[in-house]
N, C-alpha and C. Protein backbone atom coordinates (compact mmCIF):
# COMPACT_ATOMS: atom_id res chain seq x y z
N UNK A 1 105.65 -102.49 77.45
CA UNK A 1 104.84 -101.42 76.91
C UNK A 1 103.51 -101.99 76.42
N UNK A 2 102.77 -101.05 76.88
CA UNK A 2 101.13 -101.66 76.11
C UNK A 2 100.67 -100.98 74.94
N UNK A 3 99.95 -102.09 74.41
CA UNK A 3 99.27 -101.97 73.14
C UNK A 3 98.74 -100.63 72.80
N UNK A 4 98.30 -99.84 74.33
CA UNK A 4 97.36 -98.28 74.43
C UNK A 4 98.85 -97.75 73.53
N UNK A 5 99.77 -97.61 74.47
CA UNK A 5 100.70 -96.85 74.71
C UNK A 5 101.73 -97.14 73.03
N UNK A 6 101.72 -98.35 72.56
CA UNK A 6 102.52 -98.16 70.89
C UNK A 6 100.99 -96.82 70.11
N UNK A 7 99.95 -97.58 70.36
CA UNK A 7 98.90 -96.56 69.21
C UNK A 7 99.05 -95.23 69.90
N UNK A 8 99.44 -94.71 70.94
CA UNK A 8 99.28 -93.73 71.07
C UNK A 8 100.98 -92.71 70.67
N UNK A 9 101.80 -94.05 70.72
CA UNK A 9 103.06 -93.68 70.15
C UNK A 9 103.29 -93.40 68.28
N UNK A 10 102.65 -94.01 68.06
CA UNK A 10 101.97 -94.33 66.58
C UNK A 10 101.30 -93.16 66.20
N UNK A 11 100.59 -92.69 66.38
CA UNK A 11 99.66 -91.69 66.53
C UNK A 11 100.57 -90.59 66.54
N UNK A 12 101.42 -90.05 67.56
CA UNK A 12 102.04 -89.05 67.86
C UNK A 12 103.25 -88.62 67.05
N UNK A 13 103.88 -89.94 66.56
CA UNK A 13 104.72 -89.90 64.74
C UNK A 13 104.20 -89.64 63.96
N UNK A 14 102.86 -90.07 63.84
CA UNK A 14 102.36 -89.92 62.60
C UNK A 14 101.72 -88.41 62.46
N UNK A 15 101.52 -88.08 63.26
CA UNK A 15 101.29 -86.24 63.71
C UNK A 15 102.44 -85.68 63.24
N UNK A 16 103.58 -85.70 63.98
CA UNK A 16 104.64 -85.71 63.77
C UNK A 16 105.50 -85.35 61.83
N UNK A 17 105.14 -86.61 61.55
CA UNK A 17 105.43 -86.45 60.33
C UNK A 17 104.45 -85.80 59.22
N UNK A 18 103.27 -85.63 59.54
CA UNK A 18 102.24 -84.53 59.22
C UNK A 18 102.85 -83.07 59.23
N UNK A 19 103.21 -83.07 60.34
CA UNK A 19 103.59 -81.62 60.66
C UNK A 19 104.77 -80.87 59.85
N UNK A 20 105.88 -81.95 59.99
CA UNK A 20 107.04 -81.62 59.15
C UNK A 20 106.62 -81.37 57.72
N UNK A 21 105.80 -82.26 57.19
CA UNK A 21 104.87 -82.23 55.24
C UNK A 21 104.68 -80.76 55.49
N UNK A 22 103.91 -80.73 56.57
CA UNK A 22 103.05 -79.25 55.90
C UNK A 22 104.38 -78.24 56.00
N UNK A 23 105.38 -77.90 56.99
CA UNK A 23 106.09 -77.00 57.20
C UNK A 23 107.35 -76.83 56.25
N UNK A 24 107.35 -78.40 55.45
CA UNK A 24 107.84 -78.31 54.19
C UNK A 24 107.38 -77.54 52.99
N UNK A 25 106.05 -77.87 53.08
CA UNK A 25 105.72 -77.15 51.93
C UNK A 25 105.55 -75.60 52.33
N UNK A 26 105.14 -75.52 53.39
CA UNK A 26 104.70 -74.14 53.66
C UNK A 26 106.41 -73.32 53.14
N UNK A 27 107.35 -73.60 53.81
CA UNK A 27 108.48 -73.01 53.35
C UNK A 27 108.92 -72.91 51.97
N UNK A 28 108.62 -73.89 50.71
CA UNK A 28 108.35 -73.64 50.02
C UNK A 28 107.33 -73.25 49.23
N UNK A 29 106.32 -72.65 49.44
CA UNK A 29 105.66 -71.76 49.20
C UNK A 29 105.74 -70.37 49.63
N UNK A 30 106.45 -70.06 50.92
CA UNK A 30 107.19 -68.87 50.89
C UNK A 30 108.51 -68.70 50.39
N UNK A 31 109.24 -69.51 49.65
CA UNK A 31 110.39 -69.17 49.02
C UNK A 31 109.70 -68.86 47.45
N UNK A 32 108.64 -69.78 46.54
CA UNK A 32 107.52 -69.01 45.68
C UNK A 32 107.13 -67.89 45.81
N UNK A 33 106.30 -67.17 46.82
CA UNK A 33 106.22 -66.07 47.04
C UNK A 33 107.61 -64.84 46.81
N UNK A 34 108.66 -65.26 47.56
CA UNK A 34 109.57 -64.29 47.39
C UNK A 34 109.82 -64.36 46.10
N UNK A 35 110.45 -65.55 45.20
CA UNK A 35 110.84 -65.47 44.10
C UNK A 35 109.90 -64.96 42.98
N UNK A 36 108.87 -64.95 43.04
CA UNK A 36 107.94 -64.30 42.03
C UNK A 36 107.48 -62.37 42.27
N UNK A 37 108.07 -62.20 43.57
CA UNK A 37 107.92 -60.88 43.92
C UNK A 37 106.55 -60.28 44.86
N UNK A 38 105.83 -61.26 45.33
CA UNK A 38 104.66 -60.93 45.19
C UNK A 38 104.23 -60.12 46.15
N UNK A 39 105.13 -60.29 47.18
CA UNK A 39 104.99 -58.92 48.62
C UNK A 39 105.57 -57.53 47.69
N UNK A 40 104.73 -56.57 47.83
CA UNK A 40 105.09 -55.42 47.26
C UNK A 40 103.93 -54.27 47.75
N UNK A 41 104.72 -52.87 47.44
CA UNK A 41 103.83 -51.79 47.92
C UNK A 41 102.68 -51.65 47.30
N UNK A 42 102.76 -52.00 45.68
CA UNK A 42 101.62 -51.55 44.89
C UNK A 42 100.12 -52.59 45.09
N UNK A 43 100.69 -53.41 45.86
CA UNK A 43 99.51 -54.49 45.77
C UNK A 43 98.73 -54.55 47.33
N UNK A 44 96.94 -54.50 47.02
CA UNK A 44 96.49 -54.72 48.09
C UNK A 44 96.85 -55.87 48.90
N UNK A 45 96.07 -55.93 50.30
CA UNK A 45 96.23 -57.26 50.54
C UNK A 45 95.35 -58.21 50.18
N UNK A 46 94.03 -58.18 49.84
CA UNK A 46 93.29 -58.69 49.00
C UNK A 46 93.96 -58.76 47.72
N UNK A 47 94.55 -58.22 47.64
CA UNK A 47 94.85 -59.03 45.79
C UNK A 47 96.38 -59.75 46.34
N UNK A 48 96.90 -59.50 47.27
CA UNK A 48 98.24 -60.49 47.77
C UNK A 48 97.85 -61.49 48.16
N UNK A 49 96.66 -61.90 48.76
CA UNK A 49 95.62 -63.19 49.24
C UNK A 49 95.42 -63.81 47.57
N UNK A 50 95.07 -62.69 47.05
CA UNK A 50 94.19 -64.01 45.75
C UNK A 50 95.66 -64.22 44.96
N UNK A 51 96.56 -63.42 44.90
CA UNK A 51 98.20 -64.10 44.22
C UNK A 51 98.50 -65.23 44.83
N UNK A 52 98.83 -65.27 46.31
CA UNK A 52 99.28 -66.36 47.03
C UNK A 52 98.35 -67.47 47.10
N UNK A 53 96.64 -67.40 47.11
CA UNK A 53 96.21 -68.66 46.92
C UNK A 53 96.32 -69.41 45.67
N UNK A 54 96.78 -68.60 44.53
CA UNK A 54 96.71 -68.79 43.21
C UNK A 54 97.77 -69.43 43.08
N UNK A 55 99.14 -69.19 43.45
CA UNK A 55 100.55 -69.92 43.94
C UNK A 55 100.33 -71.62 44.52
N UNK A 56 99.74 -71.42 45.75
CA UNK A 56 99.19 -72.72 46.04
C UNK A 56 98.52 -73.54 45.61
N UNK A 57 97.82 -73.29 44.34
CA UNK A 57 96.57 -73.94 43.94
C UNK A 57 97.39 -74.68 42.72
N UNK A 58 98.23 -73.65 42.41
CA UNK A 58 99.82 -73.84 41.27
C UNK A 58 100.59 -74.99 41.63
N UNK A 59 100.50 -75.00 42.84
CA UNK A 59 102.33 -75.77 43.53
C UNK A 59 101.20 -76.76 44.19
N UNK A 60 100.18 -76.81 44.82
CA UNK A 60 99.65 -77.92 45.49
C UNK A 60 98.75 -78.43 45.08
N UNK A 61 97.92 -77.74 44.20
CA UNK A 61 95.73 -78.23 44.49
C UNK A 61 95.25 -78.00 45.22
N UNK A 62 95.88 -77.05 45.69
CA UNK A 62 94.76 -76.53 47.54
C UNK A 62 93.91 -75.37 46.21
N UNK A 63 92.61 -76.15 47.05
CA UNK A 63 91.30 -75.56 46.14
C UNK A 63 90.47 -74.91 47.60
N UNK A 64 90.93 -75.07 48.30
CA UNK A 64 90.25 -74.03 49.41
C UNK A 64 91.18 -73.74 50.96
N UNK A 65 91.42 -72.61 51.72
CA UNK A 65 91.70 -72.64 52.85
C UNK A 65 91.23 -72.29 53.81
């Protein structure tokens, strides 16, 4: 095997394990969402956007998306 072919193997784990982080958290941040109630009739979706970024900003530091 060549040197191209480990970095590009390297590369493709490391994507890899990127992907799984985010789909971790993302799932927990929709189990947040449910448990706090926040899908509901009375609420726009503009104000369900600024709850749920407010959740994230809570649970992660995501300061922008």
């Amino acid at each position: 095997m060549s040197a191209a072919t480990l970095s590009v193997d390297a590369l493709e784990e490391q994507r890899v394990t990127e992907l799984r982080a985010a789909q971790s958290q993302a799932e927990r941040l929709f189990r947040g969402i449910e448990a706090r109630g926040l899908i509901r009739s009375s609420v726009s979706e503009s104000g369900l956007d600024a709850d749920i970024y407010e959740l994230a900003k809570e649970m992660y530091g995501v300061t922008t998306y």
